[in-house]
Protein backbone atom coordinates (compact mmCIF):
# COMPACT_ATOMS: atom_id res chain seq x y z
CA UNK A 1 0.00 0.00 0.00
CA UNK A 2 1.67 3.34 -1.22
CA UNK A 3 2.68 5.65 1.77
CA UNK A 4 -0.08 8.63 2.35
CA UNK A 5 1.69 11.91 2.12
CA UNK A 6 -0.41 14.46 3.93
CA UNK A 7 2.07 18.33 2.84
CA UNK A 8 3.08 19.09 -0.42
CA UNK A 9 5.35 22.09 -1.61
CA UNK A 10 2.71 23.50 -4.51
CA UNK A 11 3.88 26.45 -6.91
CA UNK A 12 2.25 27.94 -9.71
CA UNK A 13 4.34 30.18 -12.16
CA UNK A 14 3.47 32.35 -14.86
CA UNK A 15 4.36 30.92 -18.56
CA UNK A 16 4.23 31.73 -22.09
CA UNK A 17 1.79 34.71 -22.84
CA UNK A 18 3.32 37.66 -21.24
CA UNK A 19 0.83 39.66 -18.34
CA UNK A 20 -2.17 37.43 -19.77
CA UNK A 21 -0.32 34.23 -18.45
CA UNK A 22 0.41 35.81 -15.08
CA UNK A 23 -3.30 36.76 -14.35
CA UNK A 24 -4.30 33.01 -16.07
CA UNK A 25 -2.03 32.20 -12.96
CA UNK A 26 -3.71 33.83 -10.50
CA UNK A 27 -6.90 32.58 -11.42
CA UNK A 28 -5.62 29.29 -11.35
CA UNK A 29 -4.55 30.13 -7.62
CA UNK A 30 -7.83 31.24 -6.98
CA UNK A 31 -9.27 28.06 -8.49
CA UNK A 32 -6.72 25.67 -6.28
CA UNK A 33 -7.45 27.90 -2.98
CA UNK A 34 -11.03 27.26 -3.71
CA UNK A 35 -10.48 23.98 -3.89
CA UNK A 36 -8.31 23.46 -0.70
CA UNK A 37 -10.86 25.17 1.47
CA UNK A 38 -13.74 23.24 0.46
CA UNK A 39 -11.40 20.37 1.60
CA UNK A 40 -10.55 21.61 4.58
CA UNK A 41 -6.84 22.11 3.36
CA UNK A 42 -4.61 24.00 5.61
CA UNK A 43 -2.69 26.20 3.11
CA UNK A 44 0.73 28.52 4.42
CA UNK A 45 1.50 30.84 1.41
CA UNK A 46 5.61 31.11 1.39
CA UNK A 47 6.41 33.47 -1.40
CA UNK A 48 4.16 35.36 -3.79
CA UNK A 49 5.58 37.79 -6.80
CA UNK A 50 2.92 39.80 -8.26
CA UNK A 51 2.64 42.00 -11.39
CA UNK A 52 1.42 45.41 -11.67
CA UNK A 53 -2.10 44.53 -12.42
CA UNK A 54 -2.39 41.63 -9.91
CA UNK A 55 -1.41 39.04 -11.98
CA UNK A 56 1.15 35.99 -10.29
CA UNK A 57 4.35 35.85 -11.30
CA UNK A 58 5.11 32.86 -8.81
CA UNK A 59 3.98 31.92 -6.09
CA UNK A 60 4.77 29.05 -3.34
CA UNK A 61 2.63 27.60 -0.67
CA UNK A 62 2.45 24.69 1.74
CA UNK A 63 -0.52 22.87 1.71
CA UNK A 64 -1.58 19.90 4.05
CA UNK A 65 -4.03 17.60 4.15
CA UNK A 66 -5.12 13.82 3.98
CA UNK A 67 -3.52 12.23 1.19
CA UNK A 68 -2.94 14.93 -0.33
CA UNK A 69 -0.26 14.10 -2.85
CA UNK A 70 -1.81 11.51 -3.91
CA UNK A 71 -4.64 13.83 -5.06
CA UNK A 72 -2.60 17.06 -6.08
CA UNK A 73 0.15 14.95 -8.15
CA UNK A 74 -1.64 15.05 -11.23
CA UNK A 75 -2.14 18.39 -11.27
CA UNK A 76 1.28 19.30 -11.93
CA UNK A 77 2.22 20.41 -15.22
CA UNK A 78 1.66 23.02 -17.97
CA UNK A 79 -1.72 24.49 -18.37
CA UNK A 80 -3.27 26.37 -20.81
CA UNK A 81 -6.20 29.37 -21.28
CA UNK A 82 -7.51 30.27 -24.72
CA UNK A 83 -9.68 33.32 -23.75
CA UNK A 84 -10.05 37.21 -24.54
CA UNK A 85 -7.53 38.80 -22.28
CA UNK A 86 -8.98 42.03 -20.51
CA UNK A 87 -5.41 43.92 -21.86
CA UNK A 88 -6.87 42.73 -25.07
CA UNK A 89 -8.93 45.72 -27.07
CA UNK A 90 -9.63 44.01 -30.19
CA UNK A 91 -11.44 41.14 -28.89
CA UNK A 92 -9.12 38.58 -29.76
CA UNK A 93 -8.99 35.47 -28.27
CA UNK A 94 -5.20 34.74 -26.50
CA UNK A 95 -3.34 31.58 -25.91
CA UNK A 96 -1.35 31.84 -22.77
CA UNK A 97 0.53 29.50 -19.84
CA UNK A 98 0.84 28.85 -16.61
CA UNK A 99 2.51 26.23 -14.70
CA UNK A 100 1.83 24.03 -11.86
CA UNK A 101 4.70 21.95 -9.85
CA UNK A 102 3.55 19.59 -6.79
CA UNK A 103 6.21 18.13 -4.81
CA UNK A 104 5.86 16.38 -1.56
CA UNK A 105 6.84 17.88 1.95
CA UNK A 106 7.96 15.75 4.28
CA UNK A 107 7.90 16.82 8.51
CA UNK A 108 11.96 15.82 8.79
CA UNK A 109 13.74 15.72 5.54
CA UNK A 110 17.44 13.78 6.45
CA UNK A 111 19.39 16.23 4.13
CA UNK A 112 22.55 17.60 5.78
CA UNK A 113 23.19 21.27 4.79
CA UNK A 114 26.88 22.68 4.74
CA UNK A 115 26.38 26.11 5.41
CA UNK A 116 29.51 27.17 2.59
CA UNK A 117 26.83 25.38 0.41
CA UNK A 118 24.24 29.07 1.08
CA UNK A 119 24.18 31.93 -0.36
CA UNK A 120 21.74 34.03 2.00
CA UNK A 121 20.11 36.89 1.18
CA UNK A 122 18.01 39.40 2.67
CA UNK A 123 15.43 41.42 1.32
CA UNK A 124 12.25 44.01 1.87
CA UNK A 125 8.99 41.76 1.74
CA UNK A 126 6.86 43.19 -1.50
CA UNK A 127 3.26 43.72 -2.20
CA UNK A 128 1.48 43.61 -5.79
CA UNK A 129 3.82 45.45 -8.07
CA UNK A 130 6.43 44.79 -6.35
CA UNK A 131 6.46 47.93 -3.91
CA UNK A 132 8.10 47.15 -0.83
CA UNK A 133 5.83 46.72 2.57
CA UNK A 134 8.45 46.36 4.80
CA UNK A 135 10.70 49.16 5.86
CA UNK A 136 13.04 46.16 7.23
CA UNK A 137 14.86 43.42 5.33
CA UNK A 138 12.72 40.56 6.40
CA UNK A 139 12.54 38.31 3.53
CA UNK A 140 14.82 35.83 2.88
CA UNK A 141 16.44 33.63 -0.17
CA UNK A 142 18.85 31.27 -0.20
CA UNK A 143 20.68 29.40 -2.84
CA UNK A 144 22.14 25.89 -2.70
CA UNK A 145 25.10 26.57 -4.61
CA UNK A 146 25.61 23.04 -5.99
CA UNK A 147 22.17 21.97 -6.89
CA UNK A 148 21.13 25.94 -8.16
CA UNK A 149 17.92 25.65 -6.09
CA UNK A 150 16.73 28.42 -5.10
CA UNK A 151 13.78 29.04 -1.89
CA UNK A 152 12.36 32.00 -0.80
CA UNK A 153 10.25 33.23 2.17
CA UNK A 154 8.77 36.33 3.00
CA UNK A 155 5.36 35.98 5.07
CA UNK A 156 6.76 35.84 8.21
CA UNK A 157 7.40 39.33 10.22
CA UNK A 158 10.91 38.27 11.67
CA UNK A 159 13.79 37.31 9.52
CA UNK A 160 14.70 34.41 11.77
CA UNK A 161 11.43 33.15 11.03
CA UNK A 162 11.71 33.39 7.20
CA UNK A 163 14.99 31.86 7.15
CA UNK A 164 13.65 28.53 8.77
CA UNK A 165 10.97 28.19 6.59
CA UNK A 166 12.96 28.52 3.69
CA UNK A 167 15.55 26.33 5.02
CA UNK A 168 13.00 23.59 5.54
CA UNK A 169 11.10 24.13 2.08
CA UNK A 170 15.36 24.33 1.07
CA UNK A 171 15.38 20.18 2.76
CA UNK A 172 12.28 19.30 1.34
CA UNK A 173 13.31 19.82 -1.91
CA UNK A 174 16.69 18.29 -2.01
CA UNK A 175 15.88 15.30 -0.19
CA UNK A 176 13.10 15.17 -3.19
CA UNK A 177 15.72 15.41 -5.41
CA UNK A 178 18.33 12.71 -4.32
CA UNK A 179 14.86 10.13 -4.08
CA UNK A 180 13.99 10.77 -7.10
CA UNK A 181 17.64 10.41 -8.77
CA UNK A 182 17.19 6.86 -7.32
CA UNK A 183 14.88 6.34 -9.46
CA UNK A 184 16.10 8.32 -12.43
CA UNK A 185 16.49 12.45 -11.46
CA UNK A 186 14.78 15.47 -10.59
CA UNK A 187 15.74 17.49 -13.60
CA UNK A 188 13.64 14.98 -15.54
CA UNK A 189 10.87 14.47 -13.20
CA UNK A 190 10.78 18.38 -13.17
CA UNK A 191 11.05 18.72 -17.12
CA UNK A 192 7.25 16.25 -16.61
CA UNK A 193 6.04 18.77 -14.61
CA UNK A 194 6.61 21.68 -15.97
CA UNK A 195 8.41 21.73 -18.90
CA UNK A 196 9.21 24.68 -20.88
CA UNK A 197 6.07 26.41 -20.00
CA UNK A 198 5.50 26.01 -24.19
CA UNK A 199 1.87 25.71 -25.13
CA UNK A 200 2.15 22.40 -27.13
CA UNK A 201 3.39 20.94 -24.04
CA UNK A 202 -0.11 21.32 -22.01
CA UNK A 203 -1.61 18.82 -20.09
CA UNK A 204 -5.37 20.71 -19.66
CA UNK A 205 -6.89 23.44 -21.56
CA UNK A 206 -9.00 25.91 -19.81
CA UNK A 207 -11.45 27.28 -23.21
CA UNK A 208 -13.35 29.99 -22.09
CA UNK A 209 -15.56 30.59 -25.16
CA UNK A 210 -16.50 27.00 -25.88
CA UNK A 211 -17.17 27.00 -21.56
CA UNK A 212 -14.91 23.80 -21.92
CA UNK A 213 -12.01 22.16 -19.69
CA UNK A 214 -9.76 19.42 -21.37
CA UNK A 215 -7.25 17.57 -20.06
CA UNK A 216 -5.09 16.20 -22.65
CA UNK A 217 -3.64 13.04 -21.03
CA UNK A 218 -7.41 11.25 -20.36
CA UNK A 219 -8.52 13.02 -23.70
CA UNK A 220 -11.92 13.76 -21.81
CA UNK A 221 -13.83 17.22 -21.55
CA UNK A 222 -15.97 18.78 -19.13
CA UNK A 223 -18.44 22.00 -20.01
CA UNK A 224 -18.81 23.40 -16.60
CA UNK A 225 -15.88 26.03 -16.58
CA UNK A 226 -17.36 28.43 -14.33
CA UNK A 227 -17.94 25.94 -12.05
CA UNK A 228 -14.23 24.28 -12.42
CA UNK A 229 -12.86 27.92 -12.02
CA UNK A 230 -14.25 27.96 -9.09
CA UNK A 231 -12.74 24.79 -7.17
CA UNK A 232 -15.22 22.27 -8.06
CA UNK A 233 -12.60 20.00 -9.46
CA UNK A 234 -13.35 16.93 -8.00
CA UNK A 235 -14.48 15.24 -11.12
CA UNK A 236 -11.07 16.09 -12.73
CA UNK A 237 -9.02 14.75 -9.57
CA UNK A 238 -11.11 11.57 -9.50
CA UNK A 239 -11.43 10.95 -12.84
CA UNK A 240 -7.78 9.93 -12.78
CA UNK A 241 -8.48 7.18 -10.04
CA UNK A 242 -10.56 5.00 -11.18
């Protein structure tokens, strides 16, 4: 029986499509939060980067619940709005990205972290448009200098605070990394997931005109948009286990 993993590390990043693709983001956000409060999710937002218009630019949260991963892990991957963008004025309809990486979160990760391995550094936490809220350097990113990884954290009011939250989400990730080069390596596993945020490499398709969701890998359409939009996506999640 496969191990229930109750946290995952979930981001969603803007793709292909310019500020279209980062407010197709934040919807999709929006969708997802929906989603985990129906479920009674507990969701920790870690990092959020925001455009001028409130679109997401990335954004990283910890979400737990029962089994989870299980339920999230198909979620990951490139998705993909066709829909008239409100920056659009000619009533064109827009192709744009967005993509969504789920990685599991584990309470003690058993990754041993040389501290000549960090580069730490401290910033002003930002609002939308990237305006600074904080008149002190509480946010926090760190690079792991041999893998490239790079975690960020800026919720938290103390710098102290952020720094242990991203060194944790920091352990999370590696140790995902060295399981899955057991098996064959992140970079791939990653590449799955998200790819390079090109349309033709989309796993759903979010139609707005048609009012139609498709997801690409059970080749199966639903015509409740509105309703998927807003976090009714159980028939999507359980349609891939049966």
């Amino acid at each position: 029986m496969q191990e229930k993993i109750n946290s995952i590390i979930f981001e969603i990043r803007q793709g292909v499509g310019g500020e279209e693709a980062a407010l197709f983001a934040r919807d999709l956000w929006r969708m997802y939060l929906k989603y985990f409060e129906k479920n009674g999710y507990k969701v920790k937002v870690y990092e959020e980067q925001k455009t001028d218009l409130g679109g997401i630019k990335s954004l990283t949260a910890i979400v737990s619940g029962e089994d989870i991963y299980n339920k999230m892990k198909n979620e990951a991957g490139v998705h993909r709005v066709q829909r008239i963008p409100i920056t659009e004025k000619s009533g064109r309809v827009h192709t744009s990205t967005a993509s969504v990486a789920v990685l599991p979160k584990f309470d003690y990760a058993p990754i041993e972290i040389k501290e000549s391995d960090l580069e730490i550094e401290f910033f002003r936490a930002s609002g939308p448009g990237g305006q600074n809220v904080n008149k002190v350097e509480t946010g926090v990113r760190i690079t792991h200098k041999p893998t490239g990884v790079v975690v960020s954290c800026q919720t938290e009011r103390s710098q102290q605070r952020n720094k242990e939250l991203a060194l944790q989400l920091l352990k999370s990730k590696l140790w995902q990394m060295e399981q899955e080069k057991i098996e064959r390596n992140l970079t791939e596993e990653r590449r799955k997931q998200i790819g390079t945020q090109e349309r033709s490499e989309k796993i759903r398709t979010y139609n707005f005109p048609q009012n139609r969701v498709t997801d690409h890998r059970l080749n199966k359409s639903w015509y409740n948009l509105e309703d998927i939009m807003d976090g009714n996506l159980d028939p999507i999640i359980n349609a891939f286990n049966k």
